[in-house]
Every structure is written in C-alpha cells, then in structure tokens.
PDB file of N, CA and C in Angstrom:
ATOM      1  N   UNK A   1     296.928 268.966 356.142  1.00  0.00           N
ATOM      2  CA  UNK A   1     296.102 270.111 356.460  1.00  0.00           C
ATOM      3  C   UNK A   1     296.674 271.391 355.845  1.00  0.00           C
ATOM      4  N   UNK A   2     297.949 271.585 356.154  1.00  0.00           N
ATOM      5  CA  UNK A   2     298.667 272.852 355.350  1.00  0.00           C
ATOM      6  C   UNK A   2     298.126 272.797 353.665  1.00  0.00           C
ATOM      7  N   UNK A   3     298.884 271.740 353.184  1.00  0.00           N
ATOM      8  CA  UNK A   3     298.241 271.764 352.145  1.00  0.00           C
ATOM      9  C   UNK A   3     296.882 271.811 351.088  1.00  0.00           C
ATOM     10  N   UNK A   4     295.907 271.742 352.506  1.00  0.00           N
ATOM     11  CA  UNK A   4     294.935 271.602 351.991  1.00  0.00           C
ATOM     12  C   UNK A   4     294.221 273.454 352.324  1.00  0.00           C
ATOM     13  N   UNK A   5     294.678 274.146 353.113  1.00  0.00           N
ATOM     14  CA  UNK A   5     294.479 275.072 353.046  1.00  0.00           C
ATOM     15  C   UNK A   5     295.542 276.208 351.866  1.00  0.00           C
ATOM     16  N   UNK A   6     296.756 275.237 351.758  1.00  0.00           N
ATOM     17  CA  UNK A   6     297.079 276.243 350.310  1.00  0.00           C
ATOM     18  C   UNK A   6     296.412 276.634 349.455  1.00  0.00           C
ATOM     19  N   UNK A   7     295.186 275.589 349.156  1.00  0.00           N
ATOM     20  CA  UNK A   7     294.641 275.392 347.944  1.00  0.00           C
ATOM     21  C   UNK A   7     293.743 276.188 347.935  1.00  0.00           C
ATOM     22  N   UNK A   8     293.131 276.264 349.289  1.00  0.00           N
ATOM     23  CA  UNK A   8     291.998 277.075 349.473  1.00  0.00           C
ATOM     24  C   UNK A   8     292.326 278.652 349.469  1.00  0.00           C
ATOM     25  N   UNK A   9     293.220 278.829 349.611  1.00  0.00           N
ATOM     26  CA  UNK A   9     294.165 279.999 349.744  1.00  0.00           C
ATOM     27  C   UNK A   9     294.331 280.422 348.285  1.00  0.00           C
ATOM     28  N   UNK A  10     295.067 279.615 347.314  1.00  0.00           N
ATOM     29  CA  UNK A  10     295.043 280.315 345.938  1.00  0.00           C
ATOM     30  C   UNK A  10     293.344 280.628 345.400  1.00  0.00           C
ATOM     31  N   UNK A  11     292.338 279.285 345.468  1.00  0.00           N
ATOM     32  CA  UNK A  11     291.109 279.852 345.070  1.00  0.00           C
ATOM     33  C   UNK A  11     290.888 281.057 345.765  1.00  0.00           C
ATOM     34  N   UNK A  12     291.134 281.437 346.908  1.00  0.00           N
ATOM     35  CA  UNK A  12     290.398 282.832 347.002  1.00  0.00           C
ATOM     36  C   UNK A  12     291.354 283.853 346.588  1.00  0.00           C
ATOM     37  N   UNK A  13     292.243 283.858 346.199  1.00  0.00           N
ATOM     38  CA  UNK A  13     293.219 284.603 345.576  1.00  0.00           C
ATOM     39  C   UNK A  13     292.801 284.544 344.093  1.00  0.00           C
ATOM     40  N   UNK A  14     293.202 283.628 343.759  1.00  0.00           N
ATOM     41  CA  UNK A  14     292.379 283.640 342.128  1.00  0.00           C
ATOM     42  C   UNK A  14     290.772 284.675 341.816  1.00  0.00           C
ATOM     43  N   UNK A  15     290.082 284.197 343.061  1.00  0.00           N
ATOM     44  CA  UNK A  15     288.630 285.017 343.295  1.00  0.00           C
ATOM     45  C   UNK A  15     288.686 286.423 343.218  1.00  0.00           C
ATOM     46  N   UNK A  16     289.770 287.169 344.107  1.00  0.00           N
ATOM     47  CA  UNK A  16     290.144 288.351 344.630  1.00  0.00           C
ATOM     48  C   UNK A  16     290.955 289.270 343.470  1.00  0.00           C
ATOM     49  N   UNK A  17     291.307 288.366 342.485  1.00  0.00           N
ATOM     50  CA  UNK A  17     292.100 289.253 341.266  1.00  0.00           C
ATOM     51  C   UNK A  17     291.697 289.952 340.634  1.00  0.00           C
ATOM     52  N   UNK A  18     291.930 291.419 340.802  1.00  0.00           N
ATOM     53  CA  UNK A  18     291.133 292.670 339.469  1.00  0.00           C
ATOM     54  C   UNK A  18     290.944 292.357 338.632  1.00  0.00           C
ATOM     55  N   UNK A  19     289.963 292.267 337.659  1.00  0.00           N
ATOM     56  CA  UNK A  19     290.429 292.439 336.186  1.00  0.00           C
ATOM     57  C   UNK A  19     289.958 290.948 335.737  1.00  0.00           C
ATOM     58  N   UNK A  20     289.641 289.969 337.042  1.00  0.00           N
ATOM     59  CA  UNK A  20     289.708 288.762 336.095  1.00  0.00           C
ATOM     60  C   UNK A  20     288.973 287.989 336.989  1.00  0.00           C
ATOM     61  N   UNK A  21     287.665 287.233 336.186  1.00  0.00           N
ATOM     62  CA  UNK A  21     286.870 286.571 336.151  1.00  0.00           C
ATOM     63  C   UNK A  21     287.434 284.994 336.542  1.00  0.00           C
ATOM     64  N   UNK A  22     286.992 284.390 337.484  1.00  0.00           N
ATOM     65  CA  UNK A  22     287.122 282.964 337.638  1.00  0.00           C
ATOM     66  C   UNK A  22     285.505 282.099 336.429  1.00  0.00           C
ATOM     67  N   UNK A  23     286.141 281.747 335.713  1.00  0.00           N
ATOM     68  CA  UNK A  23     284.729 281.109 335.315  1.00  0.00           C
ATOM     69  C   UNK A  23     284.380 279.465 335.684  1.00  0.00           C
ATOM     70  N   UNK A  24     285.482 279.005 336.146  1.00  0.00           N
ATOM     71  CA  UNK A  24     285.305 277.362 336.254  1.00  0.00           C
ATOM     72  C   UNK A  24     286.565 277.579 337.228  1.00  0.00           C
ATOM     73  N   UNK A  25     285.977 276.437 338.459  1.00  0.00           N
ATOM     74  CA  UNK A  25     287.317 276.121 339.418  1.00  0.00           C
ATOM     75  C   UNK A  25     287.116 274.450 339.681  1.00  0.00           C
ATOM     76  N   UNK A  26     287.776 273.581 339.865  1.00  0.00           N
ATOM     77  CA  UNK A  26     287.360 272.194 340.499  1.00  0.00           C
ATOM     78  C   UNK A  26     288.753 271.783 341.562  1.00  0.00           C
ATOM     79  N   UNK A  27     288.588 271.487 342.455  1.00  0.00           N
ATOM     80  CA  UNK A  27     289.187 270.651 343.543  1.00  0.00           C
ATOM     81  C   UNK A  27     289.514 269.692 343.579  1.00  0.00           C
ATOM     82  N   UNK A  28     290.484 269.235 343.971  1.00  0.00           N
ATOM     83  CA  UNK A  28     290.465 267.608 343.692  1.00  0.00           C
ATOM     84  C   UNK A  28     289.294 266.711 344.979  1.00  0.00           C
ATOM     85  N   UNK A  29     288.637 265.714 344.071  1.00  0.00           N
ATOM     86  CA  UNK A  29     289.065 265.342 343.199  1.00  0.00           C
ATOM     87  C   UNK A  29     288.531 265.163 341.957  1.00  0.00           C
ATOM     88  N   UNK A  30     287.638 266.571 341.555  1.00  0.00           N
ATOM     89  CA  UNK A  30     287.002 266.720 340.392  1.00  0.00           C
ATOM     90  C   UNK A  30     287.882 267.110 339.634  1.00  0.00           C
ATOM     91  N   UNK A  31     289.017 267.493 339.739  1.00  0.00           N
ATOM     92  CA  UNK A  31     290.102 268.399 338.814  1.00  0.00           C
ATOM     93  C   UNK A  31     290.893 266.866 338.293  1.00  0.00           C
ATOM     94  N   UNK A  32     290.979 265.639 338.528  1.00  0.00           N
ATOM     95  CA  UNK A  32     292.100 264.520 338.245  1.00  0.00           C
ATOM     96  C   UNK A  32     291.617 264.675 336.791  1.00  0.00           C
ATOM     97  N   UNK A  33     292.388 263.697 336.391  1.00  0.00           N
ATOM     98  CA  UNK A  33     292.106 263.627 334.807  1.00  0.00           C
ATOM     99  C   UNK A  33     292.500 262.113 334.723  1.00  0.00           C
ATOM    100  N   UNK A  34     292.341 261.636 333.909  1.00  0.00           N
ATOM    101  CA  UNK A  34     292.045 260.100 333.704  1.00  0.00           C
ATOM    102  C   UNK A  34     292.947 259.914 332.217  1.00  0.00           C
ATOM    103  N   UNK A  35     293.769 259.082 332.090  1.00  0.00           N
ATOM    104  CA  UNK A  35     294.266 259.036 330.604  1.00  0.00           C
ATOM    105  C   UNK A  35     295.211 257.977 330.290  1.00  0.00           C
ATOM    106  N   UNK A  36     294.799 256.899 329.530  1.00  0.00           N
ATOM    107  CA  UNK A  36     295.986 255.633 329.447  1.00  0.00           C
ATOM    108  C   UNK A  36     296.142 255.101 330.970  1.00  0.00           C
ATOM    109  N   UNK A  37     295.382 254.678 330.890  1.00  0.00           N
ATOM    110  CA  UNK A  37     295.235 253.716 332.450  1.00  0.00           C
ATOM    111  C   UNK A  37     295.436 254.461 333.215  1.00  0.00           C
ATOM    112  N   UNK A  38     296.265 255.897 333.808  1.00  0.00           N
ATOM    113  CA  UNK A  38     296.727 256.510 334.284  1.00  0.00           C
ATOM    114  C   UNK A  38     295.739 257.858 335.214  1.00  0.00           C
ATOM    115  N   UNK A  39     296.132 258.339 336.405  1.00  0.00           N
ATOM    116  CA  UNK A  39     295.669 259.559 336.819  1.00  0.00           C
ATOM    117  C   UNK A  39     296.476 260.679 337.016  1.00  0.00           C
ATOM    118  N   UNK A  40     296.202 261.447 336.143  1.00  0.00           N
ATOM    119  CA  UNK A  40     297.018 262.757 336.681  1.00  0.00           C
ATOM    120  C   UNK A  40     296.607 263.733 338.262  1.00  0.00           C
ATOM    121  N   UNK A  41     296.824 264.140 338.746  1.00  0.00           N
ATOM    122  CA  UNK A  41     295.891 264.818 340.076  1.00  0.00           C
ATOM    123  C   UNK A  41     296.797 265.978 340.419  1.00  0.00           C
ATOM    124  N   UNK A  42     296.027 267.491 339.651  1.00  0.00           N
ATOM    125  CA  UNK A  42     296.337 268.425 339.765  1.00  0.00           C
ATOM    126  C   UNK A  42     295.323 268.846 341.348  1.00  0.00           C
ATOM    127  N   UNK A  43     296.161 269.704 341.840  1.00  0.00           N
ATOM    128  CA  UNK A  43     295.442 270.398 343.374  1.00  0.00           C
ATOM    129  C   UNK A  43     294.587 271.322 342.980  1.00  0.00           C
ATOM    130  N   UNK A  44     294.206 271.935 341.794  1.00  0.00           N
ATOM    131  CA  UNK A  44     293.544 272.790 341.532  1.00  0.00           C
ATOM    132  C   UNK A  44     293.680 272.888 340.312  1.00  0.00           C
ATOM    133  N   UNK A  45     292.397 273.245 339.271  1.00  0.00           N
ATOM    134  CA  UNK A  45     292.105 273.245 337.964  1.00  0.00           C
ATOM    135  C   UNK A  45     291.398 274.415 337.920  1.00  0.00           C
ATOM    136  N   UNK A  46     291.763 275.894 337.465  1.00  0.00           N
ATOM    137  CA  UNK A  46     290.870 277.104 337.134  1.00  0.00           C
ATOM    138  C   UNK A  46     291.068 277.112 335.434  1.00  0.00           C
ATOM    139  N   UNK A  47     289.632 277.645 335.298  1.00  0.00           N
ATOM    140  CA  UNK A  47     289.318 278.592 334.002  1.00  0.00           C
ATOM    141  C   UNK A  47     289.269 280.415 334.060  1.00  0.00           C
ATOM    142  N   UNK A  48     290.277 281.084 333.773  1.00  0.00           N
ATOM    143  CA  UNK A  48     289.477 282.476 334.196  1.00  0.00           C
ATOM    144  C   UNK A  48     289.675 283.817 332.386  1.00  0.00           C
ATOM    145  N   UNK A  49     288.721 284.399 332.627  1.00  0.00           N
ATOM    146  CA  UNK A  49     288.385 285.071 332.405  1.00  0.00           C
ATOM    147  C   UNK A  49     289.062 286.710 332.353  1.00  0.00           C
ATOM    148  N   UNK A  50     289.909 287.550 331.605  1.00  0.00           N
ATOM    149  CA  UNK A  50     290.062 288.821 331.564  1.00  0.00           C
ATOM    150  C   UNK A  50     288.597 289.629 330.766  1.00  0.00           C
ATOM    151  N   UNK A  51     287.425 288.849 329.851  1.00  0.00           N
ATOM    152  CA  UNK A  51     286.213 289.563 329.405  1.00  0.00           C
ATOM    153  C   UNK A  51     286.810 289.154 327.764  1.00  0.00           C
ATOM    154  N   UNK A  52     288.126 289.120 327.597  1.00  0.00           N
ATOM    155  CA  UNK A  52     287.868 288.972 326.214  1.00  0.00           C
ATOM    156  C   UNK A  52     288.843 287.767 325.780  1.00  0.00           C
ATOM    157  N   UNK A  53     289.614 286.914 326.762  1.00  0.00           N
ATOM    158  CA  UNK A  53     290.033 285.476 326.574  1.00  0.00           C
ATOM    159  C   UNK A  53     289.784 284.768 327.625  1.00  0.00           C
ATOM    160  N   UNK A  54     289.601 283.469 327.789  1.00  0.00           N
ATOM    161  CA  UNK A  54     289.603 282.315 328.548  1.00  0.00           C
ATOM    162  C   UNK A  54     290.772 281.853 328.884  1.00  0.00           C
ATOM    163  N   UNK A  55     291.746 281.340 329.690  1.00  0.00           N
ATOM    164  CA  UNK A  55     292.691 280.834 330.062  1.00  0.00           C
ATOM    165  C   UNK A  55     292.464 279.581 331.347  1.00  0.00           C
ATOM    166  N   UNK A  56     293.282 278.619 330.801  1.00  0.00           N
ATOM    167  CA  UNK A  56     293.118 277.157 331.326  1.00  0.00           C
ATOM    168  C   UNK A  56     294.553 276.906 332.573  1.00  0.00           C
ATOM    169  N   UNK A  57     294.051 276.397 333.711  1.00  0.00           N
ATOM    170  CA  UNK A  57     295.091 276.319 334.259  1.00  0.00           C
ATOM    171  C   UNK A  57     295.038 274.911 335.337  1.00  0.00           C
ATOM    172  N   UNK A  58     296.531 274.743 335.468  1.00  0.00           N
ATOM    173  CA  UNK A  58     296.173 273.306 336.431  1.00  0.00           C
ATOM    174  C   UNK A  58     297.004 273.939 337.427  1.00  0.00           C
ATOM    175  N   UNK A  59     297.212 273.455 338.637  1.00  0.00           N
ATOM    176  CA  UNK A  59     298.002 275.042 340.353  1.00  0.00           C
ATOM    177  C   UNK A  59     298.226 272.879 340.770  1.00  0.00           C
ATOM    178  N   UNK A  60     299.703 273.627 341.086  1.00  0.00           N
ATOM    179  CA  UNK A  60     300.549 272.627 342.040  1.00  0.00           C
ATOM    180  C   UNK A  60     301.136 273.093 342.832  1.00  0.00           C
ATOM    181  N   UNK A  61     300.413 273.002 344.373  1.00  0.00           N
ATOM    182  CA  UNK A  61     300.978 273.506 345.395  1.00  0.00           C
ATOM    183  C   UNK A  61     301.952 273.046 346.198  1.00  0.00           C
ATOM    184  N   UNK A  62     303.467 273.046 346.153  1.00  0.00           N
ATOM    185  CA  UNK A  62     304.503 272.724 346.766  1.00  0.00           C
ATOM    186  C   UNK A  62     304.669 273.453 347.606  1.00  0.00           C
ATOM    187  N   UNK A  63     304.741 272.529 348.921  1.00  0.00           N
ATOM    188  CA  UNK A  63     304.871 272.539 350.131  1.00  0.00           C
ATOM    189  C   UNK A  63     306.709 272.650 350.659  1.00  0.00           C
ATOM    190  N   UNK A  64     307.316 272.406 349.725  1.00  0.00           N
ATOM    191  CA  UNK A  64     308.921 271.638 350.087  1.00  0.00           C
ATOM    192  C   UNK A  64     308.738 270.295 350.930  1.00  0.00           C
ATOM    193  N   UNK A  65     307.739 269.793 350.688  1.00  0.00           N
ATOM    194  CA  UNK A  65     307.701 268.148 351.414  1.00  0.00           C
ATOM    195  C   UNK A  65     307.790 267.254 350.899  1.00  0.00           C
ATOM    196  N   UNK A  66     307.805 267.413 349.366  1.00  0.00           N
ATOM    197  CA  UNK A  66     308.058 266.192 348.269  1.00  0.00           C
ATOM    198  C   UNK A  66     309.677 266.055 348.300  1.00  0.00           C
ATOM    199  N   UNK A  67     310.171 265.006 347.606  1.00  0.00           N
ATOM    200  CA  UNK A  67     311.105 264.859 347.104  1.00  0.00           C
ATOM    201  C   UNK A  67     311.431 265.602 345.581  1.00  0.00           C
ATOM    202  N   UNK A  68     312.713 266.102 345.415  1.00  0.00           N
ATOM    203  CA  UNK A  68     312.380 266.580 344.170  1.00  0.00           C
ATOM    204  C   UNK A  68     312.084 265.495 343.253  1.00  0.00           C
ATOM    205  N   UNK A  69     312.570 263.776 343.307  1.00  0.00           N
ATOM    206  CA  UNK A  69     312.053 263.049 342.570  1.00  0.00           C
ATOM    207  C   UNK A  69     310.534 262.653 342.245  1.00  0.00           C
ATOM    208  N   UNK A  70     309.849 263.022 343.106  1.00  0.00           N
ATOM    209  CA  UNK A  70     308.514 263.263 343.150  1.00  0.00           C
ATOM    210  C   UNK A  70     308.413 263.985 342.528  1.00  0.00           C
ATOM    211  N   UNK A  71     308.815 264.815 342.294  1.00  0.00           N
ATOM    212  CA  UNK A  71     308.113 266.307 341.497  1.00  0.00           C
ATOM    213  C   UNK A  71     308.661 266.232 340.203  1.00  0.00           C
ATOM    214  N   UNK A  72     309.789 265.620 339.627  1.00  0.00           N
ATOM    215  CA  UNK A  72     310.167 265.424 338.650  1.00  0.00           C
ATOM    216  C   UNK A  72     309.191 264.335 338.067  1.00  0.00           C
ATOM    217  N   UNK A  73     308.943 263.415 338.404  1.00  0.00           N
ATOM    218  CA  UNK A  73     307.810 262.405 338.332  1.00  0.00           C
ATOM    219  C   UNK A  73     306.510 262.910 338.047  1.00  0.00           C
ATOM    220  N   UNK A  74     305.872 263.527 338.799  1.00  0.00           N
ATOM    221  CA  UNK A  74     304.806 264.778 338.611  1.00  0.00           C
ATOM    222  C   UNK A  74     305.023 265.309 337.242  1.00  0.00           C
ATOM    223  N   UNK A  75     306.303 265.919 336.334  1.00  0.00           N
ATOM    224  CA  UNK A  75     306.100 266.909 335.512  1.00  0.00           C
ATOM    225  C   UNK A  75     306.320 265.760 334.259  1.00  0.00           C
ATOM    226  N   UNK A  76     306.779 264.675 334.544  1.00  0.00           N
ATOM    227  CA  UNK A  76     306.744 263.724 333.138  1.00  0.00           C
ATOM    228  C   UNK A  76     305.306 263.196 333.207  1.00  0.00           C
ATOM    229  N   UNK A  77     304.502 263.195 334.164  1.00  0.00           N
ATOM    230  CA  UNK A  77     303.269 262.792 334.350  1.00  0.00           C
ATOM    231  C   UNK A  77     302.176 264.224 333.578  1.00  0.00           C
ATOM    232  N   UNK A  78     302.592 265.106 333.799  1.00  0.00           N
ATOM    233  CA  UNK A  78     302.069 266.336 332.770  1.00  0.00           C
ATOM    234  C   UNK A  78     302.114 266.192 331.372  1.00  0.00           C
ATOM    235  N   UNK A  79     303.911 265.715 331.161  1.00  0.00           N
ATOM    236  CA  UNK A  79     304.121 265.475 329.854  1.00  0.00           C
ATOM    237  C   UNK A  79     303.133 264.639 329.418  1.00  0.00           C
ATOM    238  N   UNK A  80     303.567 263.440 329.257  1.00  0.00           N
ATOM    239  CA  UNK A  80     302.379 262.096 329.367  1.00  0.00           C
ATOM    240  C   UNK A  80     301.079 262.710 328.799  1.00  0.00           C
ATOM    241  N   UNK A  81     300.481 263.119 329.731  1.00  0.00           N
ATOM    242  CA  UNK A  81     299.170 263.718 329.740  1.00  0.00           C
ATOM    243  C   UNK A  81     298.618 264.791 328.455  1.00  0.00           C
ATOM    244  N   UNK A  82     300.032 265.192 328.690  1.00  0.00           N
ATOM    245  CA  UNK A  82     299.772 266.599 327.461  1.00  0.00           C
ATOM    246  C   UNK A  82     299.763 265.643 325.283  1.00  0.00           C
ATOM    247  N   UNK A  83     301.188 264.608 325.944  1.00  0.00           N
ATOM    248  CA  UNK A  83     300.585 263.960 324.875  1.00  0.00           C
ATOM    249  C   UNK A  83     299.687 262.681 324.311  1.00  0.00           C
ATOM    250  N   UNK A  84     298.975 262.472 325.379  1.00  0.00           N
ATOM    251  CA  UNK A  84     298.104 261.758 325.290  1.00  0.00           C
ATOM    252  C   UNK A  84     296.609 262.552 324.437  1.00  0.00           C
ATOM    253  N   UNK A  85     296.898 264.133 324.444  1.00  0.00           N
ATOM    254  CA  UNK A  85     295.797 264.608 323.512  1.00  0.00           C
ATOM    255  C   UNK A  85     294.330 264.224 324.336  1.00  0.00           C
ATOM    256  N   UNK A  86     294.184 263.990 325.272  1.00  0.00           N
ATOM    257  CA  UNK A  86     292.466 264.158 326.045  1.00  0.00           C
ATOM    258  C   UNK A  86     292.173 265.192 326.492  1.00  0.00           C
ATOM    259  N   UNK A  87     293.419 266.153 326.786  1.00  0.00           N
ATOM    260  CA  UNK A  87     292.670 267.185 327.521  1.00  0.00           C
ATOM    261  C   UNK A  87     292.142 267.692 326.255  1.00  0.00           C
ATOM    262  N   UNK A  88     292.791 268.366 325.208  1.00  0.00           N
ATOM    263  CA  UNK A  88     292.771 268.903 324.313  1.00  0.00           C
ATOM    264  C   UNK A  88     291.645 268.775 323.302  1.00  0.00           C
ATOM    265  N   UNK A  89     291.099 267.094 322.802  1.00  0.00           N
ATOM    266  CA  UNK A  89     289.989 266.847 322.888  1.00  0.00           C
ATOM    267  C   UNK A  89     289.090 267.191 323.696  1.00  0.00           C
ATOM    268  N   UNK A  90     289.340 266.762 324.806  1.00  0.00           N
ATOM    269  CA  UNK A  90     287.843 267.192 325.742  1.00  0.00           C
ATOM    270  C   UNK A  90     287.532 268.175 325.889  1.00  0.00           C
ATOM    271  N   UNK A  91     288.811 269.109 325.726  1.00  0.00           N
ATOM    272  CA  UNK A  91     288.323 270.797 326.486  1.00  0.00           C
ATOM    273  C   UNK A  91     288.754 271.507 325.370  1.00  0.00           C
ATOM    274  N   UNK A  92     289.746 271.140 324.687  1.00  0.00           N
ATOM    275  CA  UNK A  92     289.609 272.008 322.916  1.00  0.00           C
ATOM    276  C   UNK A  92     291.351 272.668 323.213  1.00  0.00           C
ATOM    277  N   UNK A  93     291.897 272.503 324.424  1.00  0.00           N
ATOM    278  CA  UNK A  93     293.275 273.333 324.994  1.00  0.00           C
ATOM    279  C   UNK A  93     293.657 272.568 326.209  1.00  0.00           C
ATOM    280  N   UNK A  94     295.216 272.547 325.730  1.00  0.00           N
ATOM    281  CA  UNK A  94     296.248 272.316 327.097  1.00  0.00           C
ATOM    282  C   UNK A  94     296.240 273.461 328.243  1.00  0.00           C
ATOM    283  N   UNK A  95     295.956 273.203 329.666  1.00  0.00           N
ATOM    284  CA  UNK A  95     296.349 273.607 330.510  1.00  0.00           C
ATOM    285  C   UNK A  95     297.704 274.624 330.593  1.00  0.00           C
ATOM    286  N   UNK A  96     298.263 276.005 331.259  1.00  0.00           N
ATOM    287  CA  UNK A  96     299.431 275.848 331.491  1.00  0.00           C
ATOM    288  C   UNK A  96     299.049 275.421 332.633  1.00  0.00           C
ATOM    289  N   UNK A  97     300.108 274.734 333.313  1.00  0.00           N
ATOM    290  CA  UNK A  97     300.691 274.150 334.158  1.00  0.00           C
ATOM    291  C   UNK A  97     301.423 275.433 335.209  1.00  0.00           C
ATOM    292  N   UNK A  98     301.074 275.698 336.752  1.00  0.00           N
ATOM    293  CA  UNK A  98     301.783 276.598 337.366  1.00  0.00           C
ATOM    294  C   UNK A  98     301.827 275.396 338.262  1.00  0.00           C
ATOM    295  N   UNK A  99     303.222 275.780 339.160  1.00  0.00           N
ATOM    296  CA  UNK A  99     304.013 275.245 340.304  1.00  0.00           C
ATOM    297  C   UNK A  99     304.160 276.261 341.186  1.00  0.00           C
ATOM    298  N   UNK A 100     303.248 276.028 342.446  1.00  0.00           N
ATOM    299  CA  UNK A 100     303.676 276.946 343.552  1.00  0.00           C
ATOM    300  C   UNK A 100     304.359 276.767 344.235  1.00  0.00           C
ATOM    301  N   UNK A 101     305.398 277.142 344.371  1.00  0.00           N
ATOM    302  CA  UNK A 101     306.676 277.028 345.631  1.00  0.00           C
ATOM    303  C   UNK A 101     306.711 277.904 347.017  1.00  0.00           C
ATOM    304  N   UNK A 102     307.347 277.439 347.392  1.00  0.00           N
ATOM    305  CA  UNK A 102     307.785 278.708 349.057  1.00  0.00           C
ATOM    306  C   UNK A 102     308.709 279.198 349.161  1.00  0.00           C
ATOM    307  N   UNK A 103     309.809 279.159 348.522  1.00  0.00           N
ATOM    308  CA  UNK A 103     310.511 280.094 348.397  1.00  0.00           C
ATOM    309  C   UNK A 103     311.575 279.776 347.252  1.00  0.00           C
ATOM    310  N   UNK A 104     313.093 281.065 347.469  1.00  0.00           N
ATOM    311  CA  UNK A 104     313.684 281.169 345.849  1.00  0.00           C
ATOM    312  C   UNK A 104     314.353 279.896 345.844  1.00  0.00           C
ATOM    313  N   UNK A 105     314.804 278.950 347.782  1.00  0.00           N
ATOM    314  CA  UNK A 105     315.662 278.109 347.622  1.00  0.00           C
ATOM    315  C   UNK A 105     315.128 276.866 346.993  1.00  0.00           C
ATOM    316  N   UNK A 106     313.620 276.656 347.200  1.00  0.00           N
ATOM    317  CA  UNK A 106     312.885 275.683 346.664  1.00  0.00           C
ATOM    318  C   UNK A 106     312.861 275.511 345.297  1.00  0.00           C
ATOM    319  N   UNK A 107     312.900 276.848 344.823  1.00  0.00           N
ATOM    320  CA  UNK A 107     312.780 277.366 343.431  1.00  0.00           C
ATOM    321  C   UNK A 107     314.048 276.481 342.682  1.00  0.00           C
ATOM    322  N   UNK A 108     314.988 277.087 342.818  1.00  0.00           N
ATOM    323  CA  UNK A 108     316.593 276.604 342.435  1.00  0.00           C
ATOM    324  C   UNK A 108     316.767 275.243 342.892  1.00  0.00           C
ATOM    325  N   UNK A 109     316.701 274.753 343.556  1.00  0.00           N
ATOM    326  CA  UNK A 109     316.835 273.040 343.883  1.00  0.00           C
ATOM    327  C   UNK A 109     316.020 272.273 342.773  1.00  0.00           C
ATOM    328  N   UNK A 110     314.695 272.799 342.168  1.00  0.00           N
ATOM    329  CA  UNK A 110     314.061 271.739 342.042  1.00  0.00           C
ATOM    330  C   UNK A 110     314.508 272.143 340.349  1.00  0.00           C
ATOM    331  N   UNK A 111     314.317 273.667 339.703  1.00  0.00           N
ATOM    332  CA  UNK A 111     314.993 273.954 338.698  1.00  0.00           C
ATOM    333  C   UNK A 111     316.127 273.057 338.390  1.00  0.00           C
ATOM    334  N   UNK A 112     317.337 272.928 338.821  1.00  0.00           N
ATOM    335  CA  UNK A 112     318.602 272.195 338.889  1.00  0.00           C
ATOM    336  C   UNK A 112     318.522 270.580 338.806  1.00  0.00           C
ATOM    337  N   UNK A 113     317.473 270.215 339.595  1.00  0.00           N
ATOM    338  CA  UNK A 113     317.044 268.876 339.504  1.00  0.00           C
ATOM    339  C   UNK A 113     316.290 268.600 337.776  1.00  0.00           C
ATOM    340  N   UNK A 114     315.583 269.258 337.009  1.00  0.00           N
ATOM    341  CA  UNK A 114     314.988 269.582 335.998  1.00  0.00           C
ATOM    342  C   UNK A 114     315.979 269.654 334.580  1.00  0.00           C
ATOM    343  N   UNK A 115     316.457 270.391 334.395  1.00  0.00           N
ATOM    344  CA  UNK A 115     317.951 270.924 334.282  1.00  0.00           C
ATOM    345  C   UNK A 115     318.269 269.487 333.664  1.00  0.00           C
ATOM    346  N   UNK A 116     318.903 268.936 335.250  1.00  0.00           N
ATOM    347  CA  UNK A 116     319.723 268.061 334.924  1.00  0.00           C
ATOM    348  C   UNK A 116     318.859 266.357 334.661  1.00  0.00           C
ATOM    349  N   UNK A 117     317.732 266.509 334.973  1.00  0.00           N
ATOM    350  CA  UNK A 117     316.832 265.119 334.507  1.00  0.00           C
ATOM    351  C   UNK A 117     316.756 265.569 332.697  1.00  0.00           C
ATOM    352  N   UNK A 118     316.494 266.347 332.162  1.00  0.00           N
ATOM    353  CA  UNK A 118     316.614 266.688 330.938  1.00  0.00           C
ATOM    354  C   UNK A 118     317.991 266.125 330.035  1.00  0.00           C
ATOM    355  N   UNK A 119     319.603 265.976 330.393  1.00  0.00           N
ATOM    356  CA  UNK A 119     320.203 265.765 329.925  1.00  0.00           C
ATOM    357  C   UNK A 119     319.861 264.697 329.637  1.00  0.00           C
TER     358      UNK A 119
END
C-alpha cells in the first residue's frame, strides 16, 4: 500500500511542476516492457514536456524494503533492457532511469553496494 501510494504521489508531483508539461504517464502495468523473454517493470513511466523538448523517464520507487541485491538485480535488468535496443526502436530513445530513495543513508548503502558490484 505505501508503495503504491508513492507512485501516486510522484504522478501528482510530476503534474504540479512549473514549467513542465506531463505529456504521457503509464502505471504499471502499462509501463512493463517486454524484451528477450524477459520483463522489465518500472513503477512509473513519464514523458514530459518543458514546450520545446520531450524527455523520457522510467521512476523507481524505493521504499528501503528491498534488498540491496534486489536492486542491484533491478539495475542489470535496465542494463539488459537498454541493450536489447526495443525501447529505442519502439519509442526512438532510452529512458533516464530515476531511483527514488528515502533518505541519504539509503542513498550511500545502495551506492557502495553498486560501486562495489562493478569491480
């Protein structure tokens, strides 16, 4: 339930931003993406608008209830995705990718975990 009101929480935040147009939003689970047998499942997929660029986005709302191995799992599952070339076909552009956290300690744990899955 928390989480499901995060989500609802950034769309109306996204909604509420000066200056900038939401032009496309989807929820899961219209936002998954499908690719090499595989599902990616972003919590939220916006398109928005400043009037004179478009910007693509996929919103991962961390709760601190995953494991960071989960979430490390999650971002090779982005990778994956990114080079699998469908989004890019289908929609012409890669997503960035945002990670919402709860705070700086969440921040630094999962950074460090990242970090060090990289070596």
């Amino acid at each position: 339930m928390n989480h499901t009101l995060a989500v609802s929480e950034l769309n109306v935040q996204l909604m509420g931003m000066a200056g900038i147009a939401v032009v496309d939003v989807q929820f899961e689970p219209n936002c998954w993406r499908t690719y090499s047998g595989n599902t990616l499942k972003p919590d939220l997929y916006a398109v928005t608008s400043d009037g004179e660029y478009e910007d693509s986005w996929f919103f991962e709302i961390d709760l601190a209830t995953e494991a960071p191995s989960r979430i490390l799992s999650k971002c090779e599952q982005y990778q994956d995705y990114y080079r699998s070339g469908v989004e890019q076909s289908d929609y012409g552009v890669f997503p960035k990718v945002v990670w919402i956290i709860p705070d700086s300690k969440r921040r630094d744990s999962l950074q460090g975990h990242i970090r060090q899955s990289a070596n």
